[in-house]
N, C-alpha and C. Protein backbone atom coordinates (compact mmCIF):
# COMPACT_ATOMS: atom_id res chain seq x y z
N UNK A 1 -30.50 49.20 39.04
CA UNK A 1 -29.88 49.00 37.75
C UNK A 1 -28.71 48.04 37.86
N UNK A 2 -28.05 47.84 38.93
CA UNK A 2 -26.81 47.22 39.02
C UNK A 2 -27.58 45.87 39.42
N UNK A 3 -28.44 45.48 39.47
CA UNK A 3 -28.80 43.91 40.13
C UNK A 3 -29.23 43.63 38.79
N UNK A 4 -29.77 44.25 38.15
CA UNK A 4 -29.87 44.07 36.61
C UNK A 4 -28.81 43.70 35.49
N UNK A 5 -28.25 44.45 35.64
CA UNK A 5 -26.58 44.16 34.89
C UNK A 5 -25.98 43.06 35.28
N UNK A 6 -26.03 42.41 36.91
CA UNK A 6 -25.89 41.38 37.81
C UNK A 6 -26.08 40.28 37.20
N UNK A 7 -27.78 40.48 36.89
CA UNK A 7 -28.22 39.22 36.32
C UNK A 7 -28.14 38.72 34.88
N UNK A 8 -27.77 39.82 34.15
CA UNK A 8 -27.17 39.44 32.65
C UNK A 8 -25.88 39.08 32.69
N UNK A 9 -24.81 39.64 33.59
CA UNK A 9 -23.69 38.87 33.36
C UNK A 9 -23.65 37.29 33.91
N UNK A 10 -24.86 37.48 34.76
CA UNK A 10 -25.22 36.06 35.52
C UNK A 10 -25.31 34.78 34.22
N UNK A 11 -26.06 35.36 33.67
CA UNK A 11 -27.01 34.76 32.53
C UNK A 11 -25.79 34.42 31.50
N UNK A 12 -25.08 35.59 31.03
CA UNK A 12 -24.58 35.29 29.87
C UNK A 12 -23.28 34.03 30.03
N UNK A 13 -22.90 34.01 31.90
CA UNK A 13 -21.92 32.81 32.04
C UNK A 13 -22.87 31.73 31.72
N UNK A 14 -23.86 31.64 32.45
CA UNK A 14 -24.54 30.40 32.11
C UNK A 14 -24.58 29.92 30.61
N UNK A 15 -24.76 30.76 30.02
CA UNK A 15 -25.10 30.86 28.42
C UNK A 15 -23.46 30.14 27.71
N UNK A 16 -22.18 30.42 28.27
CA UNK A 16 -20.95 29.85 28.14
C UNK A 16 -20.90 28.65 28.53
N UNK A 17 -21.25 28.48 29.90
CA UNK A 17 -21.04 27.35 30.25
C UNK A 17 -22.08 26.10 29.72
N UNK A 18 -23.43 26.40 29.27
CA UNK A 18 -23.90 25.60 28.85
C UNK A 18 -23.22 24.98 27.48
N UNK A 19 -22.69 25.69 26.53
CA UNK A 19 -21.89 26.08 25.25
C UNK A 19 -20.50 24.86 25.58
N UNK A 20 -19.94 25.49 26.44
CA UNK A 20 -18.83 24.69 27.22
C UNK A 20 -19.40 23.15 27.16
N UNK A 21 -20.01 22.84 28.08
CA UNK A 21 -20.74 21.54 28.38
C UNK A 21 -21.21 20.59 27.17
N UNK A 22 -21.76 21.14 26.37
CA UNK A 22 -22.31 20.38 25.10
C UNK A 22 -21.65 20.57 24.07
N UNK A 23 -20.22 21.09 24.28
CA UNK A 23 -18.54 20.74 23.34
C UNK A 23 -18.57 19.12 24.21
N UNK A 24 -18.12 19.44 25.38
CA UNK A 24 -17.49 18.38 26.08
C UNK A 24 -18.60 17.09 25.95
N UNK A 25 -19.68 17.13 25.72
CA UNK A 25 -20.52 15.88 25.97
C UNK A 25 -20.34 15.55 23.95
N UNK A 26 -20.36 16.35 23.30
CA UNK A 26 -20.20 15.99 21.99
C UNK A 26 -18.93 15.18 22.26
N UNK A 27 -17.53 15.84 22.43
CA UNK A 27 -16.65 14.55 22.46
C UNK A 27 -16.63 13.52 23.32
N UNK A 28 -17.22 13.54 24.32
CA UNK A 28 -17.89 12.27 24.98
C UNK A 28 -18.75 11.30 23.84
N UNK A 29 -19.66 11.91 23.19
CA UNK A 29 -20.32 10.84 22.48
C UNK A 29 -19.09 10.28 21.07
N UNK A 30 -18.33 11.23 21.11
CA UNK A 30 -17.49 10.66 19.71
C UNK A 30 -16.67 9.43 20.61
N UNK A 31 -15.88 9.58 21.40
CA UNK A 31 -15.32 9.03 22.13
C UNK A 31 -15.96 7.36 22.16
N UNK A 32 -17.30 7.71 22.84
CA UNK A 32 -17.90 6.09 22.92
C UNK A 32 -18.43 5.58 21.68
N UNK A 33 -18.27 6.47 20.62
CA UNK A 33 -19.13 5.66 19.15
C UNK A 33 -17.41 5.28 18.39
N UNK A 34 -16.35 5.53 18.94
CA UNK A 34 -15.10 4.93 18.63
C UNK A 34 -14.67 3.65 19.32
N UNK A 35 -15.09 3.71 20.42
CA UNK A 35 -14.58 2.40 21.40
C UNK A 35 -15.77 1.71 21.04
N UNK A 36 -16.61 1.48 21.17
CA UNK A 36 -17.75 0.90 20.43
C UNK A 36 -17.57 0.32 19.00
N UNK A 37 -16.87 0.84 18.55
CA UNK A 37 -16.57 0.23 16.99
C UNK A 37 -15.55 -0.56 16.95
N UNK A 38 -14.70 -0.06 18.03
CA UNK A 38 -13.65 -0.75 18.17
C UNK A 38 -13.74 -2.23 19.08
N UNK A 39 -14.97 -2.49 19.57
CA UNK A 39 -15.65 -3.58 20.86
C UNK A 39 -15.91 -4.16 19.14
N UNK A 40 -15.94 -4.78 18.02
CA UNK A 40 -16.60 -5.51 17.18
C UNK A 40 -17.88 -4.89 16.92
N UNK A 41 -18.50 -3.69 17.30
CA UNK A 41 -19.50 -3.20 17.01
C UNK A 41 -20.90 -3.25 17.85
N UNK A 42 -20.57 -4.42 18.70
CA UNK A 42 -21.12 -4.76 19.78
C UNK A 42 -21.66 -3.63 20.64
N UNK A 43 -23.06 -3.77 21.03
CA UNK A 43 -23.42 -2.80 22.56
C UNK A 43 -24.49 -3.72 22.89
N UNK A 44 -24.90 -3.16 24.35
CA UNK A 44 -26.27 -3.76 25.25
C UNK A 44 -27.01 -3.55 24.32
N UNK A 45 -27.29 -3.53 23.32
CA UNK A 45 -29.28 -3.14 22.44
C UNK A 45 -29.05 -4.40 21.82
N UNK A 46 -27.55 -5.45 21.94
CA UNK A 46 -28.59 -6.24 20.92
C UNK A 46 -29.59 -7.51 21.33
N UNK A 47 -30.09 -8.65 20.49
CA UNK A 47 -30.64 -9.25 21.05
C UNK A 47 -30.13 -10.15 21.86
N UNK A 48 -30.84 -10.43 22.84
CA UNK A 48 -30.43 -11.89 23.90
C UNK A 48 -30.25 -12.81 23.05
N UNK A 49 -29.47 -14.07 23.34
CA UNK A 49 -29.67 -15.31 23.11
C UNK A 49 -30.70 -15.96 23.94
N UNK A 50 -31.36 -16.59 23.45
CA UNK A 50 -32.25 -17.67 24.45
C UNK A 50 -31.86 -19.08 24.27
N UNK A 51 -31.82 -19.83 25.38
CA UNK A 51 -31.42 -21.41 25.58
C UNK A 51 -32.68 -22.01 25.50
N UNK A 52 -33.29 -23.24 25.54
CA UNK A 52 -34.35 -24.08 24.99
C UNK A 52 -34.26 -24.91 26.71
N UNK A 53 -35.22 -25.56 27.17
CA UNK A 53 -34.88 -26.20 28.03
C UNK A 53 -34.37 -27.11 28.33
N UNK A 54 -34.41 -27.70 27.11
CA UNK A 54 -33.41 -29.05 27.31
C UNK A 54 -32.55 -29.15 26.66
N UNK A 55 -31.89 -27.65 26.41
CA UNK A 55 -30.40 -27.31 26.34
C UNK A 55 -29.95 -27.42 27.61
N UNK A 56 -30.70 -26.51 28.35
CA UNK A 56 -29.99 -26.28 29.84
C UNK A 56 -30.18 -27.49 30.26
N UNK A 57 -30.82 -28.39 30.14
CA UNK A 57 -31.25 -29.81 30.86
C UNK A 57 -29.27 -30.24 30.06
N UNK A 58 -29.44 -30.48 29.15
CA UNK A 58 -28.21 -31.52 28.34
C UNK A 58 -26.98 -30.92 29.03
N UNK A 59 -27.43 -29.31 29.14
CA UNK A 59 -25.93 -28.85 29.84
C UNK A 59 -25.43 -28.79 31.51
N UNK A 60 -26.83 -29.29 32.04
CA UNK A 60 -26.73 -29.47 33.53
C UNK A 60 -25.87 -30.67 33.61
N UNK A 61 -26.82 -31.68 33.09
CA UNK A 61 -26.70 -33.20 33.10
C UNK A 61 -24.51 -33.53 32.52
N UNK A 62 -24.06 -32.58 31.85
CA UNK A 62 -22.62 -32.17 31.15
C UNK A 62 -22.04 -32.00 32.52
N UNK A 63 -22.24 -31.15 33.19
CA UNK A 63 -21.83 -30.14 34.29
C UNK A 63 -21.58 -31.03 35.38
N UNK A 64 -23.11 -31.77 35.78
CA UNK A 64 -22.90 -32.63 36.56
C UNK A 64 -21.94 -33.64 36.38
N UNK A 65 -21.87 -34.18 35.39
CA UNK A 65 -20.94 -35.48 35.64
C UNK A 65 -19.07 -35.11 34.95
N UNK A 66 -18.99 -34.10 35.23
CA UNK A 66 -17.58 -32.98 35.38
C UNK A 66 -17.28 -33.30 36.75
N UNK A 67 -18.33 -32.63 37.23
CA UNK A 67 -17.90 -32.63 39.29
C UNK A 67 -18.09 -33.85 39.69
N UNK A 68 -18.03 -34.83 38.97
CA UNK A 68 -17.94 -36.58 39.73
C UNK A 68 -16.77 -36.80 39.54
């Protein structure tokens, strides 16, 4: 009977601490959807820019004749 009782008080910390944990990850997510707003709104999801090749060609050919 006592390994029984064991395992419910076992259980019911877990049951806190999970409770605990997903307070703290909620203000984790508030946290980064504030600094995030505060970055211009900006995150990694948005799209790439893409260059054309003879952008990068016009901007090599720029580059190069810098370092002469």
């Amino acid at each position: 009977m006592a390994k029984l009782e064991g395992l419910v008080s076992v259980v019911s910390e877990l049951k806190v601490e999970r409770t605990n944990l997903a307070n703290r990850l909620s203000h984790i997510d508030q946290a980064l959807s504030v600094l995030s707003k505060l970055n211009g709104g900006s995150s990694d999801t948005s799209p790439k820019r893409t260059i054309s090749a003879a952008a990068r060609k016009r901007i090599s050919f720029a580059q190069k004749a810098r370092w002469k």
